[in-house]
N, C-alpha and C. Protein backbone atom coordinates (compact mmCIF):
# COMPACT_ATOMS: atom_id res chain seq x y z
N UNK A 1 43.46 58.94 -71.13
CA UNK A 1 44.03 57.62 -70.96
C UNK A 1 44.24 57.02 -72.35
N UNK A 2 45.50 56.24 -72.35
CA UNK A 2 45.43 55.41 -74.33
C UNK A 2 44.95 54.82 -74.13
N UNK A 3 44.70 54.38 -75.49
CA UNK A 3 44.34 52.79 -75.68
C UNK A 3 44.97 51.30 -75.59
N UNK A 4 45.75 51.46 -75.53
CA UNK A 4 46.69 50.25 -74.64
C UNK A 4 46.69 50.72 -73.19
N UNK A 5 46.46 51.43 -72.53
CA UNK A 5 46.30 51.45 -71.25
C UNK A 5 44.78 50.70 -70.70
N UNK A 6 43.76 50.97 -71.69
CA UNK A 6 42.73 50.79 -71.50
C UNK A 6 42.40 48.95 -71.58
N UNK A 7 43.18 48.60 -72.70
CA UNK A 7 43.01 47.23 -73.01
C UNK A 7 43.63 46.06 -72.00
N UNK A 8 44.75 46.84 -71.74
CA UNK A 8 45.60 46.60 -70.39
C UNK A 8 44.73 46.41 -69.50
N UNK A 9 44.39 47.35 -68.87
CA UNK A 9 43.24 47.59 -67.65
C UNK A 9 42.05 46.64 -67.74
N UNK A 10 41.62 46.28 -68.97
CA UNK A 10 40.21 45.61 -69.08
C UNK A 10 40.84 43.94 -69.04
N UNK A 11 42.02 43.61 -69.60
CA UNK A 11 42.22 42.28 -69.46
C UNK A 11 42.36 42.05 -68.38
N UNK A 12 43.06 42.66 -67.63
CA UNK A 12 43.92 42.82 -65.97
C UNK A 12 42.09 42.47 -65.22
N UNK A 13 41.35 43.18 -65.58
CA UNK A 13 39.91 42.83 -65.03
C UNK A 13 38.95 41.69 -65.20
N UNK A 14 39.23 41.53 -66.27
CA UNK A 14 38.74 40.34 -66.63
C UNK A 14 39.03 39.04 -66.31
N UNK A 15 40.55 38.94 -66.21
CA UNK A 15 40.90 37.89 -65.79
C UNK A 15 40.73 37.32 -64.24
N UNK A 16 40.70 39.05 -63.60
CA UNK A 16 40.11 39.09 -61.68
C UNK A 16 38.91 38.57 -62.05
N UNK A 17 38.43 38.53 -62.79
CA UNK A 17 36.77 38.63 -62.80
C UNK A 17 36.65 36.58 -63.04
N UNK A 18 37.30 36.45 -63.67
CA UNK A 18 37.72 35.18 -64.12
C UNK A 18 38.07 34.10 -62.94
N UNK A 19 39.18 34.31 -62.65
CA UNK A 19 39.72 34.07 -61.25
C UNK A 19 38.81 33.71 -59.69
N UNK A 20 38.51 35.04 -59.63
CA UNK A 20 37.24 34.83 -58.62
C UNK A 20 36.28 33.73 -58.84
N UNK A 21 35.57 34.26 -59.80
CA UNK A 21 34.12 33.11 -60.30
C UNK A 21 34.65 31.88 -60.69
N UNK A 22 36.26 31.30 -60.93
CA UNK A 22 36.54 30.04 -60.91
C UNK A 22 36.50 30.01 -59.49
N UNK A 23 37.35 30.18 -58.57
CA UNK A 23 37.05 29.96 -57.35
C UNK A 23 36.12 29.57 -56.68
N UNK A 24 34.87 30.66 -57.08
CA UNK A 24 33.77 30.93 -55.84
C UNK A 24 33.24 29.23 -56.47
N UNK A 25 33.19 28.84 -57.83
CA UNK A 25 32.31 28.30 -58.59
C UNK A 25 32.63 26.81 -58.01
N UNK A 26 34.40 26.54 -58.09
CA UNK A 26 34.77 25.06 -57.83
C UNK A 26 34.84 25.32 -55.82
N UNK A 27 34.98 26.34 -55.45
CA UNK A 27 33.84 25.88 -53.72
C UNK A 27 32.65 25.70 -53.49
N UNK A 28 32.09 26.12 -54.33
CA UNK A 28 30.85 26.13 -53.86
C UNK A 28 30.37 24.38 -54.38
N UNK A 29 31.09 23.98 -55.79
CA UNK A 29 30.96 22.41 -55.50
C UNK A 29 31.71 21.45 -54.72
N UNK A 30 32.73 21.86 -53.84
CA UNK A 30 32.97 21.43 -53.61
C UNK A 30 32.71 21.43 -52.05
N UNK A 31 31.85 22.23 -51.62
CA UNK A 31 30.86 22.40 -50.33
C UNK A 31 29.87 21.54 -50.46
N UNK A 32 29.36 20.77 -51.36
CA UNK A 32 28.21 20.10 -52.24
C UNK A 32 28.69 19.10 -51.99
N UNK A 33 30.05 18.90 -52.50
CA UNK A 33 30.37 17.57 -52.56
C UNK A 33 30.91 16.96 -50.70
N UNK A 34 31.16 17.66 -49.85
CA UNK A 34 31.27 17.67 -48.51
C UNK A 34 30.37 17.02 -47.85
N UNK A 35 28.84 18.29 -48.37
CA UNK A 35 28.02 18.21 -47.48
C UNK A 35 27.51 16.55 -47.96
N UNK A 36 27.24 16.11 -49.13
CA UNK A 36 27.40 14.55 -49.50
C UNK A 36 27.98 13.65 -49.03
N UNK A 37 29.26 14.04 -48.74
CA UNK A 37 30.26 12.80 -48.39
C UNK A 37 30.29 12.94 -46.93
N UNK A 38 29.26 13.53 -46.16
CA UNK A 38 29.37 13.69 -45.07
C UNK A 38 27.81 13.02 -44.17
N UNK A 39 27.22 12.62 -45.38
CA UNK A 39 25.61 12.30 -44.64
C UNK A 39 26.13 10.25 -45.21
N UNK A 40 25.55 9.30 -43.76
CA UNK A 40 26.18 8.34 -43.84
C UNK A 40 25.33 7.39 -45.36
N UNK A 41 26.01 6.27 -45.94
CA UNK A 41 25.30 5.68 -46.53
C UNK A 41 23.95 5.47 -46.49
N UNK A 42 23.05 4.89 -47.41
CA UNK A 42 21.85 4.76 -46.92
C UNK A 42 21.77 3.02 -47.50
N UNK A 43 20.66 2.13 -46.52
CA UNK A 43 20.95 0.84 -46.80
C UNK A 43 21.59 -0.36 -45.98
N UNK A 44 21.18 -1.32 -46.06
CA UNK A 44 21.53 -2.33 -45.26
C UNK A 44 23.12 -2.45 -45.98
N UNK A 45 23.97 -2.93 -45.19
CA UNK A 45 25.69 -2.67 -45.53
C UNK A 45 25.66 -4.21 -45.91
N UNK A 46 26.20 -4.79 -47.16
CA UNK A 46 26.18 -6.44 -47.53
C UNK A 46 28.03 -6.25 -47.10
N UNK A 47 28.47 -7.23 -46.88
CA UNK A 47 29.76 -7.47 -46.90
C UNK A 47 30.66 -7.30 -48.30
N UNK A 48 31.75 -6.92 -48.13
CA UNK A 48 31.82 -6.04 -49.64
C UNK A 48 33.11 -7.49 -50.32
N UNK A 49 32.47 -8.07 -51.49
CA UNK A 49 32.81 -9.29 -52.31
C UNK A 49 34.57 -9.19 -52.92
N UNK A 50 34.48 -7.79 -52.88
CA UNK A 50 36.13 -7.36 -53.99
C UNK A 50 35.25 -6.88 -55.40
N UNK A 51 36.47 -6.69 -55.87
CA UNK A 51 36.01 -6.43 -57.38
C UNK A 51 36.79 -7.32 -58.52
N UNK A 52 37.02 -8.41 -58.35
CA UNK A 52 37.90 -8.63 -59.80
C UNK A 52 37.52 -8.57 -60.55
N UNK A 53 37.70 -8.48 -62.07
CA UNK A 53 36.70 -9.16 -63.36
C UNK A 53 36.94 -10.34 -63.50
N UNK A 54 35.93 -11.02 -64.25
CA UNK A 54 35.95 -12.17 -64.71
C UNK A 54 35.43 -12.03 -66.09
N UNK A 55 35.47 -13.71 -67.23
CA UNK A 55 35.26 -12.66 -68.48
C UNK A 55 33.77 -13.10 -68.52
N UNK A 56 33.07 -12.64 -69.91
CA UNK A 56 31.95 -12.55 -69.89
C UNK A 56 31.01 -14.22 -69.62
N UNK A 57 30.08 -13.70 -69.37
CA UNK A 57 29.11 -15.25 -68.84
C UNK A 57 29.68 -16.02 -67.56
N UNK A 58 30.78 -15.31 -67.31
CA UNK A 58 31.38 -16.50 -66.36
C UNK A 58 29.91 -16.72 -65.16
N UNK A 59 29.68 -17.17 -64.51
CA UNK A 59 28.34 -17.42 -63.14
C UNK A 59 29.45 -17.11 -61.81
N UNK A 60 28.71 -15.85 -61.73
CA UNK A 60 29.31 -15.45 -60.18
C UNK A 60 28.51 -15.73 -59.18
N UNK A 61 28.39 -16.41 -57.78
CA UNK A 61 27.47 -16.01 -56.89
C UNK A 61 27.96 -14.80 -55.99
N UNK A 62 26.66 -14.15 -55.77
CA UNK A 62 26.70 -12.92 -54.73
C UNK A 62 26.41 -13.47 -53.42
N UNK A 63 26.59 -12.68 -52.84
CA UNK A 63 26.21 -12.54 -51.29
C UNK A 63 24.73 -11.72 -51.24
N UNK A 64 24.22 -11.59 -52.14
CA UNK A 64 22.98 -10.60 -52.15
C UNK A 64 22.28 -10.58 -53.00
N UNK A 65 20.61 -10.29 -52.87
CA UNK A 65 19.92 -10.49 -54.58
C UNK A 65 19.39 -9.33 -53.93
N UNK A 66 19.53 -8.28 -54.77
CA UNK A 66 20.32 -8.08 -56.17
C UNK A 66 21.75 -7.84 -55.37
N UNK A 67 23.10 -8.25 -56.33
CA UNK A 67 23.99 -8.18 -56.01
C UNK A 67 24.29 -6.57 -55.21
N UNK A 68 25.50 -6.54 -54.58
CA UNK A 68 25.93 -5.60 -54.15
C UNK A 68 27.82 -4.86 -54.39
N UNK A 69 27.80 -6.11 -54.94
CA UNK A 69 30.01 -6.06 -55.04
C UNK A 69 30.39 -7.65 -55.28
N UNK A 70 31.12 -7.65 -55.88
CA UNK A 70 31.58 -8.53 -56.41
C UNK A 70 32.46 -8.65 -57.63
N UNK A 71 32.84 -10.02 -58.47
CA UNK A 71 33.59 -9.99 -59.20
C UNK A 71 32.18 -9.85 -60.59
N UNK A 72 33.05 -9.77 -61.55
CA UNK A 72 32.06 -8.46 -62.58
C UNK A 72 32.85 -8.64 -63.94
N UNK A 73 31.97 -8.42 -65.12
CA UNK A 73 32.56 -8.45 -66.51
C UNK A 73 33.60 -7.03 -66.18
N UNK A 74 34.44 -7.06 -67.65
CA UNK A 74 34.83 -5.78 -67.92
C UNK A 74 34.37 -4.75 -67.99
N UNK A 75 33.38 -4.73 -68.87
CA UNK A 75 32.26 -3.62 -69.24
C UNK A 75 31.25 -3.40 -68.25
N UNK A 76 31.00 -2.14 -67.50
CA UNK A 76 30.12 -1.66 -67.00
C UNK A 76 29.37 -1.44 -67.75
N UNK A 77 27.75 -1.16 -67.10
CA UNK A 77 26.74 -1.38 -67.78
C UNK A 77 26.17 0.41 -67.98
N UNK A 78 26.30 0.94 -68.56
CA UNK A 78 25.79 2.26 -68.61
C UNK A 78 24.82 2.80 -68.52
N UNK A 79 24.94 4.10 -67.48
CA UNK A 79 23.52 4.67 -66.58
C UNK A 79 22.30 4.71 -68.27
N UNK A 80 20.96 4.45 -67.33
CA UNK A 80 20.01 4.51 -68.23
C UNK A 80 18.84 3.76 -67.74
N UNK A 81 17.75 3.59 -68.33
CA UNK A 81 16.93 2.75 -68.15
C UNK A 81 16.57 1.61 -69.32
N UNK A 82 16.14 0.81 -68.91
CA UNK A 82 16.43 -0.96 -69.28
C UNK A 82 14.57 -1.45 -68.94
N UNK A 83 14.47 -2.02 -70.05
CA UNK A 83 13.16 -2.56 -70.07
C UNK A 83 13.32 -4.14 -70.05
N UNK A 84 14.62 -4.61 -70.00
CA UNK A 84 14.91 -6.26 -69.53
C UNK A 84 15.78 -6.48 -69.17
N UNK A 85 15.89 -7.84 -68.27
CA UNK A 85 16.94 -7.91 -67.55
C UNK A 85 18.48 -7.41 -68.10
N UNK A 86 19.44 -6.91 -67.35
CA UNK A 86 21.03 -6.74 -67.94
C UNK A 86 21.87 -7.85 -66.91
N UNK A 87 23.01 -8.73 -67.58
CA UNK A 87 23.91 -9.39 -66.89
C UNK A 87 24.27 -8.48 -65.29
N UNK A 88 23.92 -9.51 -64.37
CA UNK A 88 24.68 -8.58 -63.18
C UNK A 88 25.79 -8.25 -63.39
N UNK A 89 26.62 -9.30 -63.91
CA UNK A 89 28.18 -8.98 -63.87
C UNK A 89 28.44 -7.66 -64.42
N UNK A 90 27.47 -7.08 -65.33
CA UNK A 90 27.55 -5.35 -66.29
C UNK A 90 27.79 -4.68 -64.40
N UNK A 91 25.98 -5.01 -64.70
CA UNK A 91 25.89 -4.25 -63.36
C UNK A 91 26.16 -3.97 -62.03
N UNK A 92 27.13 -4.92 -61.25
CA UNK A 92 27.92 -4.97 -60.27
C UNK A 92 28.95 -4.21 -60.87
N UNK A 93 29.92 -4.29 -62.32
CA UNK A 93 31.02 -3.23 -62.48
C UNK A 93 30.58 -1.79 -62.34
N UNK A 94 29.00 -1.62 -63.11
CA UNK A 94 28.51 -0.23 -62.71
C UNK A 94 28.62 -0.07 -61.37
N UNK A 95 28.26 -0.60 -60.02
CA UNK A 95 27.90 -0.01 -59.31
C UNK A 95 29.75 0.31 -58.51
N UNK A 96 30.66 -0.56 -59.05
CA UNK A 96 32.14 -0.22 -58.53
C UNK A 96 32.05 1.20 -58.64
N UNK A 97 31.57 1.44 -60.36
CA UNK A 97 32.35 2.97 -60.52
C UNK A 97 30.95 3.66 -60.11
N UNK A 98 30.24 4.19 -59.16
CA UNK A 98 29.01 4.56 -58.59
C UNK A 98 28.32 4.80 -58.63
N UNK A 99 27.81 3.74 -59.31
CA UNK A 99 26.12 4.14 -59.73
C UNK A 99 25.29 3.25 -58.91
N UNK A 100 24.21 4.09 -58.96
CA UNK A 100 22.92 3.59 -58.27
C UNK A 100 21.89 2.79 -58.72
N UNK A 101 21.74 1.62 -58.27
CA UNK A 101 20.66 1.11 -59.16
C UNK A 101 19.53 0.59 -58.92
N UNK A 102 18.38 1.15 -59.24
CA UNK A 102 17.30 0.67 -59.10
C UNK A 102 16.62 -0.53 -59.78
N UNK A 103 16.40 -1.27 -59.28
CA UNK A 103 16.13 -2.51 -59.62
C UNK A 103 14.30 -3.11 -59.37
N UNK A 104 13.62 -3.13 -60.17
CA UNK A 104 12.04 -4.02 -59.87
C UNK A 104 11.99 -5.36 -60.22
N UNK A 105 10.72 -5.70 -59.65
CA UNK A 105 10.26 -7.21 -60.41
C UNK A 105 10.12 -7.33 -62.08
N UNK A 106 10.41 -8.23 -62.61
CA UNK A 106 10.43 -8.32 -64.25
C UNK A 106 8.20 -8.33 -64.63
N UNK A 107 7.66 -9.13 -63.25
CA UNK A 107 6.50 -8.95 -63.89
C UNK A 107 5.77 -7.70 -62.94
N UNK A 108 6.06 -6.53 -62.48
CA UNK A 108 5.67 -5.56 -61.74
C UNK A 108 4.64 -5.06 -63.43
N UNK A 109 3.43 -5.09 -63.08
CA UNK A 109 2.13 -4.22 -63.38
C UNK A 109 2.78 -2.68 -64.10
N UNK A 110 2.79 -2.31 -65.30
CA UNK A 110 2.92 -1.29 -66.21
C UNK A 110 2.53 -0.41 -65.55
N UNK A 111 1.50 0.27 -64.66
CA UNK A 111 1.29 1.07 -64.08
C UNK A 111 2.40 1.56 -62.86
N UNK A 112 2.94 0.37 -62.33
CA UNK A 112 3.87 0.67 -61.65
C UNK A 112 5.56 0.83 -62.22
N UNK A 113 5.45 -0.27 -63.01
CA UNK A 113 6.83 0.28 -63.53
C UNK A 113 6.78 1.76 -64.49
N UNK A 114 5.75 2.32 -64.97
CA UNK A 114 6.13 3.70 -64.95
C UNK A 114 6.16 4.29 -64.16
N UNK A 115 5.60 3.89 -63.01
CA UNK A 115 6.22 4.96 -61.64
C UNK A 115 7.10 5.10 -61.43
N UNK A 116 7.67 3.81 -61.28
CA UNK A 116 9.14 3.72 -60.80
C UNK A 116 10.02 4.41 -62.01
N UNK A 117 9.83 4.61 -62.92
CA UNK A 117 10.71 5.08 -63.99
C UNK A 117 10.57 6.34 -64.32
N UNK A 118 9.48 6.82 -63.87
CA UNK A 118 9.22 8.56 -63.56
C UNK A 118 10.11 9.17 -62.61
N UNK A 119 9.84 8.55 -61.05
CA UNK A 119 10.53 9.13 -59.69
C UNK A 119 11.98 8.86 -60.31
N UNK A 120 12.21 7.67 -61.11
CA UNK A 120 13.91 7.55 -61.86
C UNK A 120 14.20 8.77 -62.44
N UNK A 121 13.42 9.14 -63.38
CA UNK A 121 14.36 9.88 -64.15
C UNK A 121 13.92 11.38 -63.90
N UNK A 122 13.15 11.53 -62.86
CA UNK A 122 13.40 12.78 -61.74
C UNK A 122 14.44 13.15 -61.27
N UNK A 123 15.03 12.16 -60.56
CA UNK A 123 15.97 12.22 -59.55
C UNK A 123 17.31 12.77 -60.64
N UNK A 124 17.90 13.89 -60.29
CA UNK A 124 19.04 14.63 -60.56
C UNK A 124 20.83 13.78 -60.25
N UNK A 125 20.49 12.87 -60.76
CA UNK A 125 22.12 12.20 -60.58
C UNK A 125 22.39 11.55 -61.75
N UNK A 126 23.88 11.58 -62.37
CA UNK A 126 24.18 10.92 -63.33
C UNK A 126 24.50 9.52 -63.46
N UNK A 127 25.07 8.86 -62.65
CA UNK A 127 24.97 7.34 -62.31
C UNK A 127 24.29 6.76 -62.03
N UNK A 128 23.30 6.68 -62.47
CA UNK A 128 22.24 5.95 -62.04
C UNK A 128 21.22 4.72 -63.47
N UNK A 129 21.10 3.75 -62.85
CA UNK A 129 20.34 2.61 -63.78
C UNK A 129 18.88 2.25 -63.32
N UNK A 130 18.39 1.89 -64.19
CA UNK A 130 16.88 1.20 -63.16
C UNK A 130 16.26 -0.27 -64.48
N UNK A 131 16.68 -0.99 -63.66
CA UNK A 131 15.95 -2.49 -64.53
C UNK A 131 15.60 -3.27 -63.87
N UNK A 132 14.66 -4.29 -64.81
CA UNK A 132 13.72 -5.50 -63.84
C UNK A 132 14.95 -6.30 -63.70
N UNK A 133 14.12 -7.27 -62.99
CA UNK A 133 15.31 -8.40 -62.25
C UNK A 133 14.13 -9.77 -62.05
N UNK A 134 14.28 -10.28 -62.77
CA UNK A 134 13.34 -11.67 -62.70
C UNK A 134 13.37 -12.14 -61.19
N UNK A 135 14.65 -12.44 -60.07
CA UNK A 135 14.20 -13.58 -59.03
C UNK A 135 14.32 -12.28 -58.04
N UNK A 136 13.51 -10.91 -57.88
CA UNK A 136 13.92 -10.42 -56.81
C UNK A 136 12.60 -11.00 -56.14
N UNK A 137 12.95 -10.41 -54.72
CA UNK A 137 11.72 -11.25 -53.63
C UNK A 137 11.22 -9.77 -53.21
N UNK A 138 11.00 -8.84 -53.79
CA UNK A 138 10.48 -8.08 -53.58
C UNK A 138 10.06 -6.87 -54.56
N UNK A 139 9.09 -5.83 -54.50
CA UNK A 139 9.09 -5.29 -55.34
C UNK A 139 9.97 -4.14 -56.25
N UNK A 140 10.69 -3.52 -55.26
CA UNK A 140 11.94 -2.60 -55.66
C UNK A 140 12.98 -2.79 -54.71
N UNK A 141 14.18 -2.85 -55.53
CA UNK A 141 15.36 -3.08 -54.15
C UNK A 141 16.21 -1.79 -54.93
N UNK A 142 17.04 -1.22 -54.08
CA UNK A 142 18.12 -0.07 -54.39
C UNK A 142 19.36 -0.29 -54.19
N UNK A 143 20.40 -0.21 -55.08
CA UNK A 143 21.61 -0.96 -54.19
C UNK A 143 22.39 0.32 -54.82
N UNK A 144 23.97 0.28 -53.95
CA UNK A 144 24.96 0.61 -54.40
C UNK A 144 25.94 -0.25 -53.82
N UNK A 145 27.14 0.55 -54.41
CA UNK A 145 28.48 -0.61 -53.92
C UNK A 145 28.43 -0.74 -52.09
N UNK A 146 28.00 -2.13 -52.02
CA UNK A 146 28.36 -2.85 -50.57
C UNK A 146 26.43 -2.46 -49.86
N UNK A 147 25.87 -1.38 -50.84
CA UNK A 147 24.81 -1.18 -49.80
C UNK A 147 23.06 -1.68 -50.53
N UNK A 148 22.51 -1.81 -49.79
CA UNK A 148 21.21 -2.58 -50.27
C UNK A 148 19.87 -2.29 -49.45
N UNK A 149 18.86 -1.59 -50.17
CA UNK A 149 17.82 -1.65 -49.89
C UNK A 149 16.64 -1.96 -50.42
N UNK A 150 16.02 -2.61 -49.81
CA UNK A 150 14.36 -3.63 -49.97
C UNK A 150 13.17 -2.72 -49.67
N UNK A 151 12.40 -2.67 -51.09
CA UNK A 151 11.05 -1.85 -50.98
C UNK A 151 9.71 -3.23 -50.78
N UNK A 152 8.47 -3.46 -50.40
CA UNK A 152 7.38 -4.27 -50.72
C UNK A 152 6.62 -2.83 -51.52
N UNK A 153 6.69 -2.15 -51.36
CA UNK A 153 5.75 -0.83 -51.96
C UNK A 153 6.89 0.41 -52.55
N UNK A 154 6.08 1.27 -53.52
CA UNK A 154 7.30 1.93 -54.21
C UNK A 154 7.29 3.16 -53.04
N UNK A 155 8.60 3.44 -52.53
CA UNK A 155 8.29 4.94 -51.52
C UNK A 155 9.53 6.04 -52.29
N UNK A 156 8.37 6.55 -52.72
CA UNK A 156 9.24 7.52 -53.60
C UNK A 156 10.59 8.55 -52.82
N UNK A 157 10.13 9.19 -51.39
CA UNK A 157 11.05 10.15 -50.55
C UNK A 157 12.22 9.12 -50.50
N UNK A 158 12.39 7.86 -50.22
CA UNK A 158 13.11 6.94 -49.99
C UNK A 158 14.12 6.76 -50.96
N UNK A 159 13.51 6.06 -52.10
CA UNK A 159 14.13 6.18 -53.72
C UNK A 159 15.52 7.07 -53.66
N UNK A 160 14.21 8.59 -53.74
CA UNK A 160 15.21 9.77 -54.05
C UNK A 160 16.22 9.62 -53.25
N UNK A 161 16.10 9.77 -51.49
CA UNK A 161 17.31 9.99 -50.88
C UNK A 161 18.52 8.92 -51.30
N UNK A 162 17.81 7.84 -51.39
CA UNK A 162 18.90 6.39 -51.37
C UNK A 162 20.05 6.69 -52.33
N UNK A 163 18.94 7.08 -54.05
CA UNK A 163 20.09 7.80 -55.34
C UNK A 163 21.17 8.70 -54.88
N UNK A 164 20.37 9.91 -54.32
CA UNK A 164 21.39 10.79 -54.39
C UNK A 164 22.25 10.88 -52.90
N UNK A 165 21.80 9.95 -52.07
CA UNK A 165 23.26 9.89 -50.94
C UNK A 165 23.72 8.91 -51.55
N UNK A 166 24.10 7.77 -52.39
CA UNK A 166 24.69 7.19 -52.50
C UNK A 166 25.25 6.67 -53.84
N UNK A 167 24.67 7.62 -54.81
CA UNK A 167 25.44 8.11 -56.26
C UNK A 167 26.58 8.61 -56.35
N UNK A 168 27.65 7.69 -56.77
CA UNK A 168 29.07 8.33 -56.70
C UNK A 168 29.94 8.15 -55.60
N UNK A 169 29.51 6.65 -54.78
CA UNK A 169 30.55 6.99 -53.61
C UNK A 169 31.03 5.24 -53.69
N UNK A 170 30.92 4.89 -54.99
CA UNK A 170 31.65 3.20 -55.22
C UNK A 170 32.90 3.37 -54.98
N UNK A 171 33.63 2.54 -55.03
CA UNK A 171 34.92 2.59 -54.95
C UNK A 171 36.27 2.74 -55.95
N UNK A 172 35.47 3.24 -57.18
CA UNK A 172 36.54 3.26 -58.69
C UNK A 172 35.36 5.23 -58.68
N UNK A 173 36.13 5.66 -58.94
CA UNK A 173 35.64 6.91 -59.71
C UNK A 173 35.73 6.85 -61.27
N UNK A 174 34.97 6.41 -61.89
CA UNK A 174 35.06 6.27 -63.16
C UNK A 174 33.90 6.38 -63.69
N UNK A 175 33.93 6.87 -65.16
CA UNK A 175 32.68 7.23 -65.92
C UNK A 175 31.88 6.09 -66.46
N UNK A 176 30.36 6.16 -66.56
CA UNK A 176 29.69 4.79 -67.15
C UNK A 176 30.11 4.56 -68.16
């Protein structure tokens, strides 16, 4: 056999080889992303506000503490964790483009807010925030766009599911 037959033959393979494993690779996320968009929200459903912006400082009221949708600065507030309060208005634009956010009391006990910031940065999703909130009436609340849930105690199985069914399903697909 030559050697241009051979080189022939090995690209011709490679590229099958190529081909396939793009395939198998973008179904198999996108079986992932199915089986996600197929398990229902998690969370009490708030009535969903719109999204306009408004500019910075403006005073929005929500329909919800902690907000859930509404009108919102420009700037989203980028996934991470936060050791003091952030403008809702950041964080209502975060949760448009879908992030999850975990939210505690501003005076929750150090022992617990590292809990809560452990099971955080466990959880395998990229949109996601976690900061205190001075007037919540409870100890952890979880929200995403339109959806809202109330902890009195931290329940970690809960947390997790809430993040990752409902990371990424706001209504802007856009990066933090």
């Amino acid at each position: 056999m030559r050697t241009e037959t051979k080189i022939v033959g090995g690209v011709v393979l490679a590229t099958i080889i190529i081909l396939v494993g793009g395939v198998w690779l973008l179904s198999s996320q996108g079986v992932k992303e199915q089986t996600k968009l197929s398990k229902p929200l998690m969370g009490e459903a708030i009535a969903d506000q719109g999204g306009g912006h408004v500019a910075d400082g403006t005073l929005v009221q929500y329909n919800s503490n902690p907000p859930t949708s509404g009108q919102h600065y420009a700037n989203p507030q980028p996934a991470g964790i936060y050791d003091k309060p952030v403008p809702d208005g950041n964080l209502v634009h975060s949760l448009e483009h879908g992030a999850v956010i975990l939210w505690y009391k501003s005076d929750t006990p150090a022992t617990q807010s590292a809990q809560l910031k452990s099971i955080f940065s466990s959880v395998s999703v990229s949109k996601k925030i976690i900061v205190p909130r001075d007037n919540l009436d409870v100890l952890v609340a979880l929200t995403s766009w339109g959806r809202l849930l109330k902890f009195q105690t931290i329940d970690e199985n809960q947390i997790r599911a809430f993040m990752e069914t409902n990371e990424d399903r706001g209504p802007e697909k856009a990066p933090l």
